[in-house]
C-alpha atoms as a PDB file:
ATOM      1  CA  UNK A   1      65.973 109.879 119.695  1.00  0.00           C
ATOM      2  CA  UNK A   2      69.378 109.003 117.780  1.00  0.00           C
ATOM      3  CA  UNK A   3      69.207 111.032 114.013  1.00  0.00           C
ATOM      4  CA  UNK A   4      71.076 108.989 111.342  1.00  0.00           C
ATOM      5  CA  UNK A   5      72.532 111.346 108.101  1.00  0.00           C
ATOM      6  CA  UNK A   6      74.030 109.164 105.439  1.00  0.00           C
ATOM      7  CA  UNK A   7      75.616 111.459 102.237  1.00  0.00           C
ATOM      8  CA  UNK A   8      77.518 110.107  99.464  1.00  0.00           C
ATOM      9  CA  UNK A   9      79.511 111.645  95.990  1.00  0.00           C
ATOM     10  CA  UNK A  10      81.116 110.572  93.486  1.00  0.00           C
ATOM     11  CA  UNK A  11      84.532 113.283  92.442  1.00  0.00           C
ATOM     12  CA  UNK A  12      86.755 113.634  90.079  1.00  0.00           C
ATOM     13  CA  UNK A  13      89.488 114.540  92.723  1.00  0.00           C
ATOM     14  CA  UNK A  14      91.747 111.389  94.557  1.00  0.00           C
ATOM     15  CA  UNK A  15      90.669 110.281  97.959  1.00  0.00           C
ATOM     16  CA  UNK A  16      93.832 111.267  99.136  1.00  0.00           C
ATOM     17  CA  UNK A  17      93.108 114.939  97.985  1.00  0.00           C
ATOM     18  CA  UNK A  18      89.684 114.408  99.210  1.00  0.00           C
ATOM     19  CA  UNK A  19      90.899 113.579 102.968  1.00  0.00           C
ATOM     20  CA  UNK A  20      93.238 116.420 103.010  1.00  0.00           C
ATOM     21  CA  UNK A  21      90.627 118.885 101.920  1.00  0.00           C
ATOM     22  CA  UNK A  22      87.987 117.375 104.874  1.00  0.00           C
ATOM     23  CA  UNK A  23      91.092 117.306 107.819  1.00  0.00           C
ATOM     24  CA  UNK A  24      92.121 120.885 106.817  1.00  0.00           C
ATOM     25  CA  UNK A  25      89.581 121.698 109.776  1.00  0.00           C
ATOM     26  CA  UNK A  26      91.361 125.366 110.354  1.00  0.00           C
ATOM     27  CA  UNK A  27      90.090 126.622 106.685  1.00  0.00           C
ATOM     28  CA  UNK A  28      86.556 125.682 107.271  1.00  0.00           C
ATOM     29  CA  UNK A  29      85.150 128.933 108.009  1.00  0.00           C
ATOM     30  CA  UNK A  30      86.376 129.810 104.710  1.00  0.00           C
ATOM     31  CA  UNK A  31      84.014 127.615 102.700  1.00  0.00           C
ATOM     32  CA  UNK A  32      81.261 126.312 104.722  1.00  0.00           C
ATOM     33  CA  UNK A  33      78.711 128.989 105.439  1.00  0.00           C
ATOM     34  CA  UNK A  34      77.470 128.113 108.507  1.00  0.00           C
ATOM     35  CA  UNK A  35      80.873 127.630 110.471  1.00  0.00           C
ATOM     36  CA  UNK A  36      81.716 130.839 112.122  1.00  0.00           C
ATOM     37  CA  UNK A  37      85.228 129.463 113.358  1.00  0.00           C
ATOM     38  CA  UNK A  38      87.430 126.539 113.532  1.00  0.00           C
ATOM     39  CA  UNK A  39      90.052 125.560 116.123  1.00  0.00           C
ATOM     40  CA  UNK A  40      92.735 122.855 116.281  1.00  0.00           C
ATOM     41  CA  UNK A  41      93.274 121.855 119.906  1.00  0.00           C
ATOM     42  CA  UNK A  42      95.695 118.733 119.214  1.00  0.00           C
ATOM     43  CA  UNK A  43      96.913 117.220 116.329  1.00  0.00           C
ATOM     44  CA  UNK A  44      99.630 114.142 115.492  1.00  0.00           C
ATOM     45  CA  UNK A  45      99.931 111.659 112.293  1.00  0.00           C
ATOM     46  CA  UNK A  46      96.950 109.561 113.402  1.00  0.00           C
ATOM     47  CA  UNK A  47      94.225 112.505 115.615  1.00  0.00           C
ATOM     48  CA  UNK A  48      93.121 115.503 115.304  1.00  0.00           C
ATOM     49  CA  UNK A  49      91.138 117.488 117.974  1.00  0.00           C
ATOM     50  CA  UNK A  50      89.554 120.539 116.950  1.00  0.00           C
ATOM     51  CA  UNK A  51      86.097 122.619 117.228  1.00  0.00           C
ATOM     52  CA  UNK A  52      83.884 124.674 114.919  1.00  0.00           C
ATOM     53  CA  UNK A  53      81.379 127.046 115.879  1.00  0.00           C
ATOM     54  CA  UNK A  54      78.360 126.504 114.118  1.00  0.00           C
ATOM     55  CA  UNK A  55      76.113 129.798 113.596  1.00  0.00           C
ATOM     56  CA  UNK A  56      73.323 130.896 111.722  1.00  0.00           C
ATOM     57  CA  UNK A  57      70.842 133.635 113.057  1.00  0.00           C
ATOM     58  CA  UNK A  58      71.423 134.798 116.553  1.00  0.00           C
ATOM     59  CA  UNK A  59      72.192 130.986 117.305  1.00  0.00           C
ATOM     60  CA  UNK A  60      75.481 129.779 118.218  1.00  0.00           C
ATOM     61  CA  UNK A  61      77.084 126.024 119.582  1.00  0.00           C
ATOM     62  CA  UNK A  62      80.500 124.958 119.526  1.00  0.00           C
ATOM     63  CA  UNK A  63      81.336 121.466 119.364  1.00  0.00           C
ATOM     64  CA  UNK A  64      84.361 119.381 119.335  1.00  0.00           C
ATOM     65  CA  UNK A  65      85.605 116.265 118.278  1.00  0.00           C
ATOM     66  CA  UNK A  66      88.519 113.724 118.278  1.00  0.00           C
ATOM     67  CA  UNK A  67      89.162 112.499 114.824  1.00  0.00           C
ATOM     68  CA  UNK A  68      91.100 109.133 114.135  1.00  0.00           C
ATOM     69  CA  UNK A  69      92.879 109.603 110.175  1.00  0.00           C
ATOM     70  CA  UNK A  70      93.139 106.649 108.438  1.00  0.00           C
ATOM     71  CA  UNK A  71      94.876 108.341 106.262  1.00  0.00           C
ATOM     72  CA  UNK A  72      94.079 108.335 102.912  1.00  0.00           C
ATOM     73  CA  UNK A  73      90.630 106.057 103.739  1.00  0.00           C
ATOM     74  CA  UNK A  74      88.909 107.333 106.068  1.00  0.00           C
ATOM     75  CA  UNK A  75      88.258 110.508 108.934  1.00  0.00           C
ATOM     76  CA  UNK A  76      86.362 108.629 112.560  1.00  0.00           C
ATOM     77  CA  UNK A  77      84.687 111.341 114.264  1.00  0.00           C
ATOM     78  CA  UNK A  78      83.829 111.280 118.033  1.00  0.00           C
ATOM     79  CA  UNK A  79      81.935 113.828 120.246  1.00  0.00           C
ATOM     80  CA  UNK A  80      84.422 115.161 122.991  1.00  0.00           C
ATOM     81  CA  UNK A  81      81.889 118.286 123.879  1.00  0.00           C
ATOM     82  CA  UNK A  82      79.253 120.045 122.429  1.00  0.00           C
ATOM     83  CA  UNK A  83      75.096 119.911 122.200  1.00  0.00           C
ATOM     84  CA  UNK A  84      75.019 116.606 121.885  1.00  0.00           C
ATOM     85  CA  UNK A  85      74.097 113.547 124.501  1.00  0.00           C
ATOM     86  CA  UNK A  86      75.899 111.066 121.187  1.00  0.00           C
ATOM     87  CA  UNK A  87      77.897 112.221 118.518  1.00  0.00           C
ATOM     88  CA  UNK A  88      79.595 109.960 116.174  1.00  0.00           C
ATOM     89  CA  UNK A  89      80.503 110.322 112.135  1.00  0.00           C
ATOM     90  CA  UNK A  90      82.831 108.653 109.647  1.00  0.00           C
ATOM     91  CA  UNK A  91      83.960 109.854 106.476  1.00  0.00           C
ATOM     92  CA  UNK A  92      84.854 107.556 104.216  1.00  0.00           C
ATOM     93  CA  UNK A  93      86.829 108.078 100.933  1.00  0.00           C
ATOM     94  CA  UNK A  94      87.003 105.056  98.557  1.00  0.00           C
ATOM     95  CA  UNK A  95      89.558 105.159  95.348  1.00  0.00           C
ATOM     96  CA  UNK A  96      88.480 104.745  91.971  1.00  0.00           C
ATOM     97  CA  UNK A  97      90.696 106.039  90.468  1.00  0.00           C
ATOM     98  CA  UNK A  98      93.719 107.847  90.596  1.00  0.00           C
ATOM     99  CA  UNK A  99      91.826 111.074  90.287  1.00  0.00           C
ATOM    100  CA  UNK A 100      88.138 109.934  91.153  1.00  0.00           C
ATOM    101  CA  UNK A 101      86.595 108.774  94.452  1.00  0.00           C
ATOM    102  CA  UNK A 102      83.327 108.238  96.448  1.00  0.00           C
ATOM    103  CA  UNK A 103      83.210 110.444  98.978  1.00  0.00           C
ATOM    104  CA  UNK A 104      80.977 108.790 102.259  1.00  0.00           C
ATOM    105  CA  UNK A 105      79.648 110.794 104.970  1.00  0.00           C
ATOM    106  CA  UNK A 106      77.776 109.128 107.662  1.00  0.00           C
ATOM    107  CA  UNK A 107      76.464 111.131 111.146  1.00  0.00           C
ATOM    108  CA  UNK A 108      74.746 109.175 114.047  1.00  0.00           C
ATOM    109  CA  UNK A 109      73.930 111.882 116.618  1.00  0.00           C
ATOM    110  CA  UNK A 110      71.620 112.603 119.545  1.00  0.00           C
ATOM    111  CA  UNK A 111      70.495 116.009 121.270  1.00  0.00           C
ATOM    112  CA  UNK A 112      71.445 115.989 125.052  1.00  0.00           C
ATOM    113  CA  UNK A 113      67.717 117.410 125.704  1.00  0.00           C
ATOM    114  CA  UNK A 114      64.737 118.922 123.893  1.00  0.00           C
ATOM    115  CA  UNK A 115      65.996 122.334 124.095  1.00  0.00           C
ATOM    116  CA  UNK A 116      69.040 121.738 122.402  1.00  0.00           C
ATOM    117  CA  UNK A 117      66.872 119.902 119.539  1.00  0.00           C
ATOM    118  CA  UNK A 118      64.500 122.707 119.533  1.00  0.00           C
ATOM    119  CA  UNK A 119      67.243 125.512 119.339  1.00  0.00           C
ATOM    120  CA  UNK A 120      70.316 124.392 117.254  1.00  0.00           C
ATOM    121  CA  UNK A 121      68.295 120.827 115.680  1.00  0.00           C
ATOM    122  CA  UNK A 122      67.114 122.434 112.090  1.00  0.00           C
ATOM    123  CA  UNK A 123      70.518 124.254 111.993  1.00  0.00           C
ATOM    124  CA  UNK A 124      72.748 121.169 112.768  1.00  0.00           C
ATOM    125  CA  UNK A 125      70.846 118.983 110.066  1.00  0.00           C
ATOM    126  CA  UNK A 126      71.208 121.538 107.346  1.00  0.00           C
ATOM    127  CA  UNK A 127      74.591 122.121 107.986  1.00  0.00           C
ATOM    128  CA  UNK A 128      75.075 118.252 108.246  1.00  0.00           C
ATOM    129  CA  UNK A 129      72.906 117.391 105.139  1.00  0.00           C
ATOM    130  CA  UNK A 130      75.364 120.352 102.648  1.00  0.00           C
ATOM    131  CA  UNK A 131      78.498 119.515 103.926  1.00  0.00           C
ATOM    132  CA  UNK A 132      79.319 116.826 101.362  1.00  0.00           C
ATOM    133  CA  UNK A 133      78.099 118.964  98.727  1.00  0.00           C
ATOM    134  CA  UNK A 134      80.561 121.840 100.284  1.00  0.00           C
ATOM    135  CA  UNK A 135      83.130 120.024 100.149  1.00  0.00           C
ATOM    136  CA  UNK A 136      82.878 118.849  96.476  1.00  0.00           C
ATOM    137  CA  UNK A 137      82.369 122.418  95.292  1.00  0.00           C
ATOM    138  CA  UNK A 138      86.007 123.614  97.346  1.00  0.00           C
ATOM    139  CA  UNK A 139      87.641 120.842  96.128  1.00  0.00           C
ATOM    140  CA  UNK A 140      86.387 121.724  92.471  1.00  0.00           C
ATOM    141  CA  UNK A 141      87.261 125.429  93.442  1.00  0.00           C
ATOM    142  CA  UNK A 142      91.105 124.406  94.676  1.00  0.00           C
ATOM    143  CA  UNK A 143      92.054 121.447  92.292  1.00  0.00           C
ATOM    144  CA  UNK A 144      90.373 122.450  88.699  1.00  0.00           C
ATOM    145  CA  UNK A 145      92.763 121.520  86.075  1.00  0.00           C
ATOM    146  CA  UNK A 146      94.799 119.242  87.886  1.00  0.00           C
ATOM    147  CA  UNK A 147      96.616 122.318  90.181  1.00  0.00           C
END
């Protein structure tokens, strides 16, 4: 059964800053909690394939993805492996402002079986459901003042 996470902000940091902050996939362990690493497999001016391990407890899952950057609009995520039968997630980052946006997060995803939903399922949502937030506080932490 397809799970459907929909997040949304409102920052006082430009989308464009906003988009860097969420493609800088590399620096992710250093700010989200739950990713124990982050790797960038491929990357040009429009994609980006990378993975993150995902960890908490004695439970571990990597997964991948190939992300299209619509660059300064938008981040299209796509499942390329991982514990997932359907994996699919756009960020969206809408101008208000020279220096305030809306930050949109939006995850469509399915487990690949009932173990996989049993074992990493409560983790994955969590981590899904605080990412926004996680993102708002680093970009607080990096750009206060203006820097």
């Amino acid at each position: 059964m397809p799970h459907q996470i929909d997040k949304t902000a409102l920052v006082m940091h430009s989308a464009e800053r906003m988009f860097h902050l969420v493609n800088d996939v590399a620096r992710y362990p250093e700010f989200l909690p739950w990713c124990a690493n982050a790797e960038i497999h491929d990357q040009d001016s429009g994609q980006i394939t990378a993975s993150m391990e995902i960890a908490k407890g004695g439970i571990r899952h990597t997964l991948t993805t190939r992300n299209q950057l619509l660059m300064p609009d938008a981040i299209e995520m796509n499942l390329v492996e991982g514990p997932f039968q359907n994996l699919r997630g756009r960020w969206h980052f809408k101008s208000l402002d020279e220096n305030a946006c809306k930050v949109i997060l939006s995850l469509e995803f399915e487990f690949s079986g009932s173990l996989s939903r049993m074992a990493f399922g409560t983790i994955f949502s969590q981590a899904a459901n605080t990412m926004v937030d996680a993102f708002c506080r680093r970009a607080d932490d990096l750009y206060r003042g203006g820097a």
